[in-house]
Protein backbone atom coordinates (compact mmCIF):
# COMPACT_ATOMS: atom_id res chain seq x y z
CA UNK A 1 -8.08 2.77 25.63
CA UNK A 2 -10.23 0.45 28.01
CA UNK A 3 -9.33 -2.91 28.70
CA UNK A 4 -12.05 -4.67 26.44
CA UNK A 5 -10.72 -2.81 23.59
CA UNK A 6 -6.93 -4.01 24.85
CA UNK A 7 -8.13 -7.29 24.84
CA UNK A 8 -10.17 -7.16 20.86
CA UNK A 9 -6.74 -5.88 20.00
CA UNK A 10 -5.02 -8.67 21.19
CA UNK A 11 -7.37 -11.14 19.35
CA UNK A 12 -6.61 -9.92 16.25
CA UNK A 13 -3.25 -10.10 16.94
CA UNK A 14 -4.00 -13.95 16.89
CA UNK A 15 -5.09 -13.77 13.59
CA UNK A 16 -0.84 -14.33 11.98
CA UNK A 17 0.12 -17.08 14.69
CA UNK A 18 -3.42 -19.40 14.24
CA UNK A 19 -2.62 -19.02 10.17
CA UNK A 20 1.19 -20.29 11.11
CA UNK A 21 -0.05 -23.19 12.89
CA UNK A 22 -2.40 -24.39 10.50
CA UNK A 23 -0.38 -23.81 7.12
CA UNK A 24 2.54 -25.33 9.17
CA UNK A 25 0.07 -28.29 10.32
CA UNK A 26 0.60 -27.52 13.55
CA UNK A 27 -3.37 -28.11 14.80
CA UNK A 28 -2.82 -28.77 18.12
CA UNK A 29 -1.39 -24.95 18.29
CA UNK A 30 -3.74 -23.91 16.46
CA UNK A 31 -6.63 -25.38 18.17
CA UNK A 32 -5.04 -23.96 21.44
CA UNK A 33 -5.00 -20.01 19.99
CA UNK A 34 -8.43 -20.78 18.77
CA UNK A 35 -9.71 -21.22 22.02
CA UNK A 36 -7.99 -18.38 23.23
CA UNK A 37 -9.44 -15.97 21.12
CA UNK A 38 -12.96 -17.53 21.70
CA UNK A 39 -12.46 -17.01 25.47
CA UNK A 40 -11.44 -13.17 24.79
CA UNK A 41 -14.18 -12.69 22.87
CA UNK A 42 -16.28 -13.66 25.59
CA UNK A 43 -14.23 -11.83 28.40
CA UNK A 44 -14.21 -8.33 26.04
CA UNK A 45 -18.16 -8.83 25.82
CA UNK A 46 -18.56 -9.11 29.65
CA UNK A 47 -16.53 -6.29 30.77
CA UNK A 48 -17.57 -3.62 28.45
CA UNK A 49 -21.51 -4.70 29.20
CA UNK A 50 -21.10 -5.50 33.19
CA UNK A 51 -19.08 -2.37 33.72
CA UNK A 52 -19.77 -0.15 31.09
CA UNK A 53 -17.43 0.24 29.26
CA UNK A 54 -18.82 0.15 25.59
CA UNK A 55 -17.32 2.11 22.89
CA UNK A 56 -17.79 2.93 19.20
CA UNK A 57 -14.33 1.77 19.01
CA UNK A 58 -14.89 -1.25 20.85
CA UNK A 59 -18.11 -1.52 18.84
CA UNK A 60 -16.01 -1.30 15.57
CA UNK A 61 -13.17 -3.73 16.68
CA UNK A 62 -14.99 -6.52 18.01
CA UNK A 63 -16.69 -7.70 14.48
CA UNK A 64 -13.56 -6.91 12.89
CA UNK A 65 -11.51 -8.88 15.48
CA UNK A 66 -14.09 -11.85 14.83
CA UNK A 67 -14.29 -11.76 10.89
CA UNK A 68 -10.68 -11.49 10.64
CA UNK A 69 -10.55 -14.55 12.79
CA UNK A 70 -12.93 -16.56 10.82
CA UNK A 71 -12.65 -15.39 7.18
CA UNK A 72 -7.90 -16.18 8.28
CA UNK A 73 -9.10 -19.50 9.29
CA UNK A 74 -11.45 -20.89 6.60
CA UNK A 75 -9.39 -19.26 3.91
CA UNK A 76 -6.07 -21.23 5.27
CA UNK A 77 -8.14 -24.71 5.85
CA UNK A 78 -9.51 -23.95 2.67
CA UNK A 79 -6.29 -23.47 0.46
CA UNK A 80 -5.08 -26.38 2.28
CA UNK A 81 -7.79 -28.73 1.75
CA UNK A 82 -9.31 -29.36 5.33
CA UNK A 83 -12.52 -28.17 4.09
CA UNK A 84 -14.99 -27.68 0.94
CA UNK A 85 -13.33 -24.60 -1.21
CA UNK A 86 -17.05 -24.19 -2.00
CA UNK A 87 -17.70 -23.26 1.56
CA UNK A 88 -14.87 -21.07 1.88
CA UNK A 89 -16.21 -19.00 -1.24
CA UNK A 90 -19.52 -19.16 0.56
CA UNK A 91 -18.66 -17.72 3.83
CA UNK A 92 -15.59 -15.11 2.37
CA UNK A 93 -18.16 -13.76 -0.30
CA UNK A 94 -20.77 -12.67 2.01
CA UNK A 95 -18.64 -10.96 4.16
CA UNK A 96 -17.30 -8.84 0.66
CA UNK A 97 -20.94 -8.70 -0.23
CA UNK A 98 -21.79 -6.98 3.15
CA UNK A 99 -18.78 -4.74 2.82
CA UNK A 100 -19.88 -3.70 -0.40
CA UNK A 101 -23.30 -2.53 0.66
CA UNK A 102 -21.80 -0.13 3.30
CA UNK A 103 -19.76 1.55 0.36
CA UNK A 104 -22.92 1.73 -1.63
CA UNK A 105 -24.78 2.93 1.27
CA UNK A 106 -21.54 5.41 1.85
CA UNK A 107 -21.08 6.63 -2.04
CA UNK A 108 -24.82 7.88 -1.99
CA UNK A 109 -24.33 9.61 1.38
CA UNK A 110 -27.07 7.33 2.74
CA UNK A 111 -25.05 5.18 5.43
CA UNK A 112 -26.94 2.34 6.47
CA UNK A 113 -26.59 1.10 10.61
CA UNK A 114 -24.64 -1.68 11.01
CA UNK A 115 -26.99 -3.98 13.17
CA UNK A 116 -26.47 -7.74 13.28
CA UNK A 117 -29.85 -9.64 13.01
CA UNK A 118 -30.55 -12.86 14.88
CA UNK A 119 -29.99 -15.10 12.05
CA UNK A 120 -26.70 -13.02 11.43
CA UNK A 121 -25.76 -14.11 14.99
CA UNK A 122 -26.62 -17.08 14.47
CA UNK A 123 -24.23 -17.63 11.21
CA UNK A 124 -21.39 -16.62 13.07
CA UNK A 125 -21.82 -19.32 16.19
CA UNK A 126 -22.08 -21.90 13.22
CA UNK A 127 -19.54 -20.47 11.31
CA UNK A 128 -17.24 -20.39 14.81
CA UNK A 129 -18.60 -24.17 15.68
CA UNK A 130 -17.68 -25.73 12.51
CA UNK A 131 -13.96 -24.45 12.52
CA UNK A 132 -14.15 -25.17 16.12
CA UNK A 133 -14.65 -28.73 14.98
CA UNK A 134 -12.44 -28.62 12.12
CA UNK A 135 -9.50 -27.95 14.07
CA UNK A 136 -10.33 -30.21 16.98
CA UNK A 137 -10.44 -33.23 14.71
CA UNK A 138 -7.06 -32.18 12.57
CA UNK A 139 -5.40 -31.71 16.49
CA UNK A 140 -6.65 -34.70 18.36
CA UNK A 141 -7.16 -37.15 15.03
CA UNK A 142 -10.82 -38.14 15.20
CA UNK A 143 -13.51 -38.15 12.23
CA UNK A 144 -15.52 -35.06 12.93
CA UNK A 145 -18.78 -36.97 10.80
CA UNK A 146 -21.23 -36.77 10.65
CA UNK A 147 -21.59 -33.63 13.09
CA UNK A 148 -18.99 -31.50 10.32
CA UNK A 149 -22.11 -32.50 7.67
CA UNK A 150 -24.54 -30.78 9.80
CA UNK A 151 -22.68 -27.92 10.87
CA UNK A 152 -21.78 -27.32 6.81
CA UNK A 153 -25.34 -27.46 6.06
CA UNK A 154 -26.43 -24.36 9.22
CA UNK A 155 -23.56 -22.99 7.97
CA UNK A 156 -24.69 -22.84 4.52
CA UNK A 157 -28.24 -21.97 5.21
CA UNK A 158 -27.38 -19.45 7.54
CA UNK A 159 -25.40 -17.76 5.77
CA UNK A 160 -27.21 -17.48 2.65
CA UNK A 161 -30.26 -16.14 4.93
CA UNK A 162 -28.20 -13.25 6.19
CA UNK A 163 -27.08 -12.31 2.74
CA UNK A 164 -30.81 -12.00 1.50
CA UNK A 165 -32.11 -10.64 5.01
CA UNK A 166 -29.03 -7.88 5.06
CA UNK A 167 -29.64 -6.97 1.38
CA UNK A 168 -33.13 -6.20 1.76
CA UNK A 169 -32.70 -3.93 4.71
CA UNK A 170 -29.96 -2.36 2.83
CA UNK A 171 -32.09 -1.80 0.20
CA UNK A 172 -35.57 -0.09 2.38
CA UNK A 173 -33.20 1.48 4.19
CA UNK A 174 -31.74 3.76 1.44
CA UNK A 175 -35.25 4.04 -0.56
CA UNK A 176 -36.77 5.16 2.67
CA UNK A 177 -33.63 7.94 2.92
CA UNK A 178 -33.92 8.92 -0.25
CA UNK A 179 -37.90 9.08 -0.31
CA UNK A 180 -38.11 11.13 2.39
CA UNK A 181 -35.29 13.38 1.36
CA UNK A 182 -37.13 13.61 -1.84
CA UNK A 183 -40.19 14.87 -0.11
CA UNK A 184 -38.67 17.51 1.96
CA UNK A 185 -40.21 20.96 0.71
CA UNK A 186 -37.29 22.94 2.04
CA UNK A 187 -34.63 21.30 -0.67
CA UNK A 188 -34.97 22.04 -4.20
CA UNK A 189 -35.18 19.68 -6.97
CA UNK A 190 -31.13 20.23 -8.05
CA UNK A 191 -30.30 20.12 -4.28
CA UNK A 192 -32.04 16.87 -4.09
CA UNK A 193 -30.14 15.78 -7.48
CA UNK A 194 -27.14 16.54 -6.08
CA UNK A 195 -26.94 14.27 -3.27
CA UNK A 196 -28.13 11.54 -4.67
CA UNK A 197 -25.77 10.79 -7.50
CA UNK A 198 -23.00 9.05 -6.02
CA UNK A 199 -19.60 10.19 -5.61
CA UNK A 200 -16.67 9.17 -7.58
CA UNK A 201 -13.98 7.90 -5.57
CA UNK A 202 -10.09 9.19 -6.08
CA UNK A 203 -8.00 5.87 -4.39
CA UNK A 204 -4.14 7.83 -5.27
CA UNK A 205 -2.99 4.03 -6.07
CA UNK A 206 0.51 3.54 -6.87
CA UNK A 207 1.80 3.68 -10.33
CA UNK A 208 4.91 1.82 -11.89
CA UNK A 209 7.41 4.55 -13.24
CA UNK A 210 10.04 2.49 -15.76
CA UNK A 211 13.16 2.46 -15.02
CA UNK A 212 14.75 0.49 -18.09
CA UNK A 213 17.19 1.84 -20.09
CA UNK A 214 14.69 1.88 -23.31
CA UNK A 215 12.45 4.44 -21.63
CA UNK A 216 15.23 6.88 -20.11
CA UNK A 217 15.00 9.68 -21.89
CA UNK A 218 18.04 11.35 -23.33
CA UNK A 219 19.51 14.79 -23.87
CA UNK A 220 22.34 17.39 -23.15
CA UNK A 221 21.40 17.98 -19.24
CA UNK A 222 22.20 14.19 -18.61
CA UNK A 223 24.10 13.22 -21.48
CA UNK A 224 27.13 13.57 -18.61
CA UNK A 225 25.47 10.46 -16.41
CA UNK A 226 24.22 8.24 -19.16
CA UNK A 227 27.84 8.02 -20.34
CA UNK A 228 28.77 7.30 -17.20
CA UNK A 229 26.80 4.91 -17.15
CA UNK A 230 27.66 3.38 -20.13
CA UNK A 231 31.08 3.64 -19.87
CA UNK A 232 30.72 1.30 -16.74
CA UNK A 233 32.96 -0.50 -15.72
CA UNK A 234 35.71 1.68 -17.27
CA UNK A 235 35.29 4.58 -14.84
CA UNK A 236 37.57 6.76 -13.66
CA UNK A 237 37.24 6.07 -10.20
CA UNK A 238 35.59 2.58 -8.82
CA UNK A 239 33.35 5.18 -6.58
CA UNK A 240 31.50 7.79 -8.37
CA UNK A 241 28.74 10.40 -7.09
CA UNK A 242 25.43 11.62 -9.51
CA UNK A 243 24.37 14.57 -8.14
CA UNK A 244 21.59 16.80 -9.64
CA UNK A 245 18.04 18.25 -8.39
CA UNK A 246 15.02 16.42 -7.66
CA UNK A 247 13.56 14.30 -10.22
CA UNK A 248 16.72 14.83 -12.57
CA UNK A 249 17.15 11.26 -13.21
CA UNK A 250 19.82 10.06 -10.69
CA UNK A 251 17.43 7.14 -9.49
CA UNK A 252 16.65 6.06 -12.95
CA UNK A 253 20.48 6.13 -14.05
CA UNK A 254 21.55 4.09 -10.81
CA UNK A 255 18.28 2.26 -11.35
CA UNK A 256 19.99 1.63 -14.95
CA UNK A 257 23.20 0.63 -13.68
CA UNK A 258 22.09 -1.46 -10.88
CA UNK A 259 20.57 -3.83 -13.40
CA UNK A 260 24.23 -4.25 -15.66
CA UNK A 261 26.33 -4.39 -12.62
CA UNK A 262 24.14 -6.86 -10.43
CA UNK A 263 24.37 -4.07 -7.97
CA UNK A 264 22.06 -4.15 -4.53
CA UNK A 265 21.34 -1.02 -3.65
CA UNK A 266 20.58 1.26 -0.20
CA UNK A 267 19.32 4.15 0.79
CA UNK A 268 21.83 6.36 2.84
CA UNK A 269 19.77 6.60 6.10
CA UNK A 270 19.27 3.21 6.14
CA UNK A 271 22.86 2.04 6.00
CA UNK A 272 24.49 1.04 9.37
CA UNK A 273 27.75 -0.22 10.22
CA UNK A 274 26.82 -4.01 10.27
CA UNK A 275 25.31 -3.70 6.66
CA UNK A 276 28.09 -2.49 4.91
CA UNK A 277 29.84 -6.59 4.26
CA UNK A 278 26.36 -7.82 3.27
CA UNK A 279 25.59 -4.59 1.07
CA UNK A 280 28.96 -4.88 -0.71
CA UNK A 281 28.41 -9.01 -1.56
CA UNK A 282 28.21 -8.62 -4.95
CA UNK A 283 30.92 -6.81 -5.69
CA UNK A 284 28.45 -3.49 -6.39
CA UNK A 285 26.51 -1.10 -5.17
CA UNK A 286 24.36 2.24 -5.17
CA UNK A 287 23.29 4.53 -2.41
CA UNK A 288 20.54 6.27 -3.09
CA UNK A 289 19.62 10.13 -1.20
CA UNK A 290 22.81 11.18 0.46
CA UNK A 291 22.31 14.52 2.43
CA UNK A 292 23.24 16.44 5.11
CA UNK A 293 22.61 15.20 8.84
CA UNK A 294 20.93 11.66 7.24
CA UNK A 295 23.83 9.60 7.21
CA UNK A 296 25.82 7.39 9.99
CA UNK A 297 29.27 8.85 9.49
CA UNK A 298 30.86 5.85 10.63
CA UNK A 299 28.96 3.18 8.28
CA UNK A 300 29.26 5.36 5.56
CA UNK A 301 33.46 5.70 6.30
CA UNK A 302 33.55 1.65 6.69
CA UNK A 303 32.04 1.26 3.11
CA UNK A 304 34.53 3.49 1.76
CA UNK A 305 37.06 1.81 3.32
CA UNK A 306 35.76 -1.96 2.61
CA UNK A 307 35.29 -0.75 -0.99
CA UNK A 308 38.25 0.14 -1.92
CA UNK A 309 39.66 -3.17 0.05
CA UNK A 310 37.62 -5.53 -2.28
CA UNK A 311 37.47 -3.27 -5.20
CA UNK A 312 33.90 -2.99 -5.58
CA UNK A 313 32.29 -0.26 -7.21
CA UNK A 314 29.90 2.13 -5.50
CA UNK A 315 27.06 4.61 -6.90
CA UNK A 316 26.28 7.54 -4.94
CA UNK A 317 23.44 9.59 -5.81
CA UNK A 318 22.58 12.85 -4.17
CA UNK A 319 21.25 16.63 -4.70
CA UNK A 320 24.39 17.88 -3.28
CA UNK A 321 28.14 17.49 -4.62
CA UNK A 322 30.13 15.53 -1.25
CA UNK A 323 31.86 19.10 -0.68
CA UNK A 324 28.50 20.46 0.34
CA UNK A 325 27.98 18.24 3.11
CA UNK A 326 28.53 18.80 6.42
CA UNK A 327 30.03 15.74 7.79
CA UNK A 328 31.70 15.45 11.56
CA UNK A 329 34.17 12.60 10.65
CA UNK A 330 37.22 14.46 9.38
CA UNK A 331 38.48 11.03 7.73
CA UNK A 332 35.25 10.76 5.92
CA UNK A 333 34.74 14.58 4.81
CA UNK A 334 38.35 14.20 3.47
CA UNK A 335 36.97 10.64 1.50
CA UNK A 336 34.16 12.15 0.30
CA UNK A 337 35.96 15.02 -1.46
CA UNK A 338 37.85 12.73 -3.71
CA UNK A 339 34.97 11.20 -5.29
CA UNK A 340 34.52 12.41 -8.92
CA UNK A 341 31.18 14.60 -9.24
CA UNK A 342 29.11 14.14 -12.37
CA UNK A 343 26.42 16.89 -12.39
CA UNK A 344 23.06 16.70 -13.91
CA UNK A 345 21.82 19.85 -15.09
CA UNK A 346 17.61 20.77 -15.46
CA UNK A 347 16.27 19.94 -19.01
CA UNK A 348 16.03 21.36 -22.12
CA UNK A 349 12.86 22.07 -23.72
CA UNK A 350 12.81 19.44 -25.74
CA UNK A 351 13.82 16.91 -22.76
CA UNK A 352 11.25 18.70 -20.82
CA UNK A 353 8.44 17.90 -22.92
CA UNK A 354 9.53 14.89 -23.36
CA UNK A 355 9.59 13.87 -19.67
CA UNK A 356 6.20 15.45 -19.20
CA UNK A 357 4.45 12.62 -21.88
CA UNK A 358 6.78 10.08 -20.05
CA UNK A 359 5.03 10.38 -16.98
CA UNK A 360 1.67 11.10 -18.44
CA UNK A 361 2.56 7.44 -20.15
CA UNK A 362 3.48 5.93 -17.00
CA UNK A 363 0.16 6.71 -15.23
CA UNK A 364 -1.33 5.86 -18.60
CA UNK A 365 -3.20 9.44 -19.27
CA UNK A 366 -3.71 10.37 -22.87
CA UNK A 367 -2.98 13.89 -23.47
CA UNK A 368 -2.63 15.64 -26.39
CA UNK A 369 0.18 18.06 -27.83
CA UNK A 370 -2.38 20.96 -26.45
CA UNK A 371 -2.04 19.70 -22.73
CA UNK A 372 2.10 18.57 -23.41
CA UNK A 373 2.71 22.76 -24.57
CA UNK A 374 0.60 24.25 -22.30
CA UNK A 375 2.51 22.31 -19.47
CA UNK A 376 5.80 22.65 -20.89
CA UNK A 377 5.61 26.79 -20.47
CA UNK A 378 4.17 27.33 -17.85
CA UNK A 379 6.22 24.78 -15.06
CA UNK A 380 8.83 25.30 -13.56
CA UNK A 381 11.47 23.75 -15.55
CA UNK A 382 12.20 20.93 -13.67
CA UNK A 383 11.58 17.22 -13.90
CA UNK A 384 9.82 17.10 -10.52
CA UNK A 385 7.13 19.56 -11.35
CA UNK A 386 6.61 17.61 -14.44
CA UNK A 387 5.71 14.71 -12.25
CA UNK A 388 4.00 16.54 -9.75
CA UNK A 389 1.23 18.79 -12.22
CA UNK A 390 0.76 14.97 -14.12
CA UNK A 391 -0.22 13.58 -10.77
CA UNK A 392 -2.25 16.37 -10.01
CA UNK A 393 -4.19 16.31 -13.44
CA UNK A 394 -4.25 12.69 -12.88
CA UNK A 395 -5.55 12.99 -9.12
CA UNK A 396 -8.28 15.39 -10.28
CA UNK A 397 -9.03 14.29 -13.70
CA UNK A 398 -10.23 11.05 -11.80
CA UNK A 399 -12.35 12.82 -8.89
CA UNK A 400 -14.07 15.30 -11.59
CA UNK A 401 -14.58 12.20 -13.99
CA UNK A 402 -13.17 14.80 -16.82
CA UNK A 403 -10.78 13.66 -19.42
CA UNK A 404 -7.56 15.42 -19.01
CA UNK A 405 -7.75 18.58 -21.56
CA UNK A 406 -6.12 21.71 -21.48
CA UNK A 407 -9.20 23.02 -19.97
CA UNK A 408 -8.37 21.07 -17.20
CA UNK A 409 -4.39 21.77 -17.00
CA UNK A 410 -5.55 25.42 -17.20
CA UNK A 411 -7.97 25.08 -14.02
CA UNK A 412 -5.96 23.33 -11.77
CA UNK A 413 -2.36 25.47 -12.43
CA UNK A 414 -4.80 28.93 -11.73
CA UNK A 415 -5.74 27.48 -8.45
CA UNK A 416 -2.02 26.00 -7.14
C-alpha cells in the first residue's frame, strides 16, 4: 500500500475522534483534528501526483475519506444544533442521491464514470469552509456572521447545481449506452432485452428467529429438555448439559431458560478465566457450543468450581455428551462426567413439518402445504436442513423474483 493511501486511511480514521469532540463539546479538539485531516488531504494529493503514485484505490479512498469527513461532521453539528437541520438534509441527501445513481447505473449494467465536475469541486471547498468556520467559532467563541450566511448560501447553491449537473450526465450517459447497444447489428433483439432489464438484487439480510417459549415447538424428540426446562429450578443437579445435533433446539431451550432464570449467557470459546465471577453475577448461567479443542480448560474448571461455591445454576449446551470430549485437565474431565446429560433426539414427522413452516414464518415466506410435504420427504430429517433448504428457497426465491412454489423447492433440491 503506498503512503498516500496510508495517509487517506488515516483520515478516515479521524472520522470517530472529530464526532467525540463535537458531541462531547469539545471544539477546540475538534477544530484541531479538523485541520489535521485537511492538511492530509492535501499531503495525500501531492505525493501521489508529484511522485506518481496514483491508484484506483487511492482514487476510491480519497472521496470516501472526504465525504465521510463532511457528511460525520454536519450530521453531529446538525443533531446538536450548531447548524440549520435544513442544511444538513441538504448536503447528506445529495450525497445518497449520487450514491443512488451509481446503483442505477450498476443494476442496468451501464456503470457511469465517476468524474467530479468543477462546480462539484467547488461544493466540497464550501461545504469544507463552512464547517471550517463552524467549528472555529464554537472553539475560539466568536460570531461567525455574517461570513456563516454567505458560506450557507454557496453552500446551498452549489450543491443543488451538482445534483442537477450530476443527474443529467447520469442520465445521457446511460441513454447514450443503451442507444448504441441498441444499434449494434451483431446482438439480437432478446440479447439486447436481456441486458437492459435490471437485475434484482439478493442482500442475505438477517432475519429474527423467536426464541420465546410460545413459538418453541413441542414433541417427543425434545419433550426430555422442555421439562427440564420447566421443571427449573427443581433440577436434579444445579449444573445440567443439553446435548443434541445441530439445530435440535438446545439454543432455543437455553434461550427459554435464560429469560426465567435472569441468566447471562456465553459462548464456550469465549469464556476465560477472568470472566467466570462476572459471568456467574446473577446467580445463572448458560454456555452455549461446548466442543472438543474450543474450550480453556482452566476457565471452564474455575466455573465449575465457583458454581458450586455460590450455588448458581449453569446450562451447558453442546452436540456432544461431556464423556465425548477430549479434555487435558484430569480434574475437569472427571467434573464434566458428573453432569446429568439430557439428550435431544431428531424430530418426528410431525415436529419436522412443523419446524419447516416455523422457519418459513420467521423469514416471513408463505408456502403452502404443497411446498411444507414436498420438503418434509425429501430432507434430511433434521432441524438444520429444515433451516438451511428455507434459506435457500428464500435466497433464490428473491434473486429469481418467483414466489416460493413447489416448482421452485423441486428446482433448487435437483441441483444441491
Amino acid at each position: 500500500m503506498s503512503i498516500p493511501n496510508i495517509i487517506t486511511l488515516g483520515r478516515i480514521m479521524l472520522v470517530p475522534i472529530i464526532v467525540w469532540a463535537i458531541v462531547s463539546s469539545q471544539m477546540e479538539v475538534a477544530f484541531a483534528v479538523f485541520l489535521i485531516a485537511g492538511i492530509s488531504d492535501a499531503v495525500d494529493g501531492f505525493l501521489a501526483k508529484r511522485f506518481n503514485m496514483t491508484s484506483e484505490l487511492g482514487a476510491l479512498l480519497d472521496p470516501l475519506a472526504d465525504k465521510a469527513l463532511l457528511v460525520s461532521i454536519y450530521l453531529a453539528l446538525g443533531i446538536w444544533g450548531d447548524i440549520p437541520r435544513w442544511i444538513v438534509i441538504l448536503v447528506v441527501s445529495r450525497d445518497i442521491m449520487i450514491v443512488a445513481a451509481v446503483i442505477v447505473s450498476w443494476l442496468f449494467d451501464k456503470p457511469v464514470e465517476m468524474k467530479p465536475s468543477k462546480v462539484s469541486k467547488l461544493n466540497t471547498a464550501a461545504q469544507v469552509a463552512y464547517a471550517a468556520l463552524v467549528l472555529a467559532s464554537l472553539a475560539f467563541g466568536f460570531k461567525p456572521s455574517p461570513y456563516d450566511i454567505i458560506l450557507m448560501g454557496l453552500v446551498t447553491v452549489f450543491t443543488l447545481s451538482s445534483v442537477s449537473l450530476s443527474q443529467r450526465a447520469n442520465s445521457r450517459t446511460i441513454k447514450s449506452n443503451l442507444s448504441s447497444e441498441a444499434g449494434a447489428p451483431a446482438r439480437s433483439t432478446a440479447s439486447v432485452a436481456g441486458r437492459v432489464h435490471p437485475r434484482q438484487l439478493a442482500f442475505s439480510l438477517p432475519h429474527a428467529e423467536s426464541l420465546s417459549r410460545d413459538n418453541f415447538l413441542e414433541g417427543p424428540a425434545n419433550a426430555a429438555g422442555l421439562a427440564l426446562i420447566d421443571g427449573w429450578p427443581e433440577w436434579p443437579n444445579r449444573i445440567m448439559w443439553l446435548a443434541g445435533p445441530e439445530g435440535s433446539g438446545k439454543s432455543h431451550l437455553a434461550a427459554i431458560w435464560a429469560e426465567d432464570s435472569g441468566a447471562r449467557s456465553t459462548t464456550a470459546n469465549a469464556l476465560t478465566a477472568t470472566d467466570v465471577p462476572g459471568a456467574l453475577a446473577t446467580g445463572a448461567l448458560v454456555v452455549e457450543d461446548l466442543k472438543a479443542k474450543d474450550f480453556d480448560d482452566r476457565a471452564l474448571f474455575h466455573l465449575m468450581n465457583l458454581a458450586r461455591e455460590d450455588g448458581a445454576y449453569v446450562l451447558f449446551t453442546g452436540r456432544e455428551v461431556p464423556a465425548a470430549l477430549d479434555v487435558e485437565l484430569r480434574d475437569l474431565r472427571s467434573r464434566l462426567r458428573t453432569i446429568p446429560v439430557i439428550s435431544l433426539l431428531p424430530p418426528d414427522d410431525q415436529l419436522f413439518r412443523g419446524l419447516i413452516v416455523k422457519f418459513c414464518a420467521d423469514r416471513q415466506l408463505s408456502v403452502d402445504e404443497s411446498v411444507v410435504s414436498y420438503l418434509a420427504t425429501r430432507l434430511e430429517r433434521s432441524s438444520a436442513a429444515a433451516r438451511r433448504a428455507v434459506e435457500l428457497l428464500d435466497s433464490e426465491a428473491l434473486r429469481l423474483g418467483r414466489p416460493v412454489t413447489r416448482a421452485l423447492a423441486a428446482e433448487l433440491l435437483r441441483d444441491t
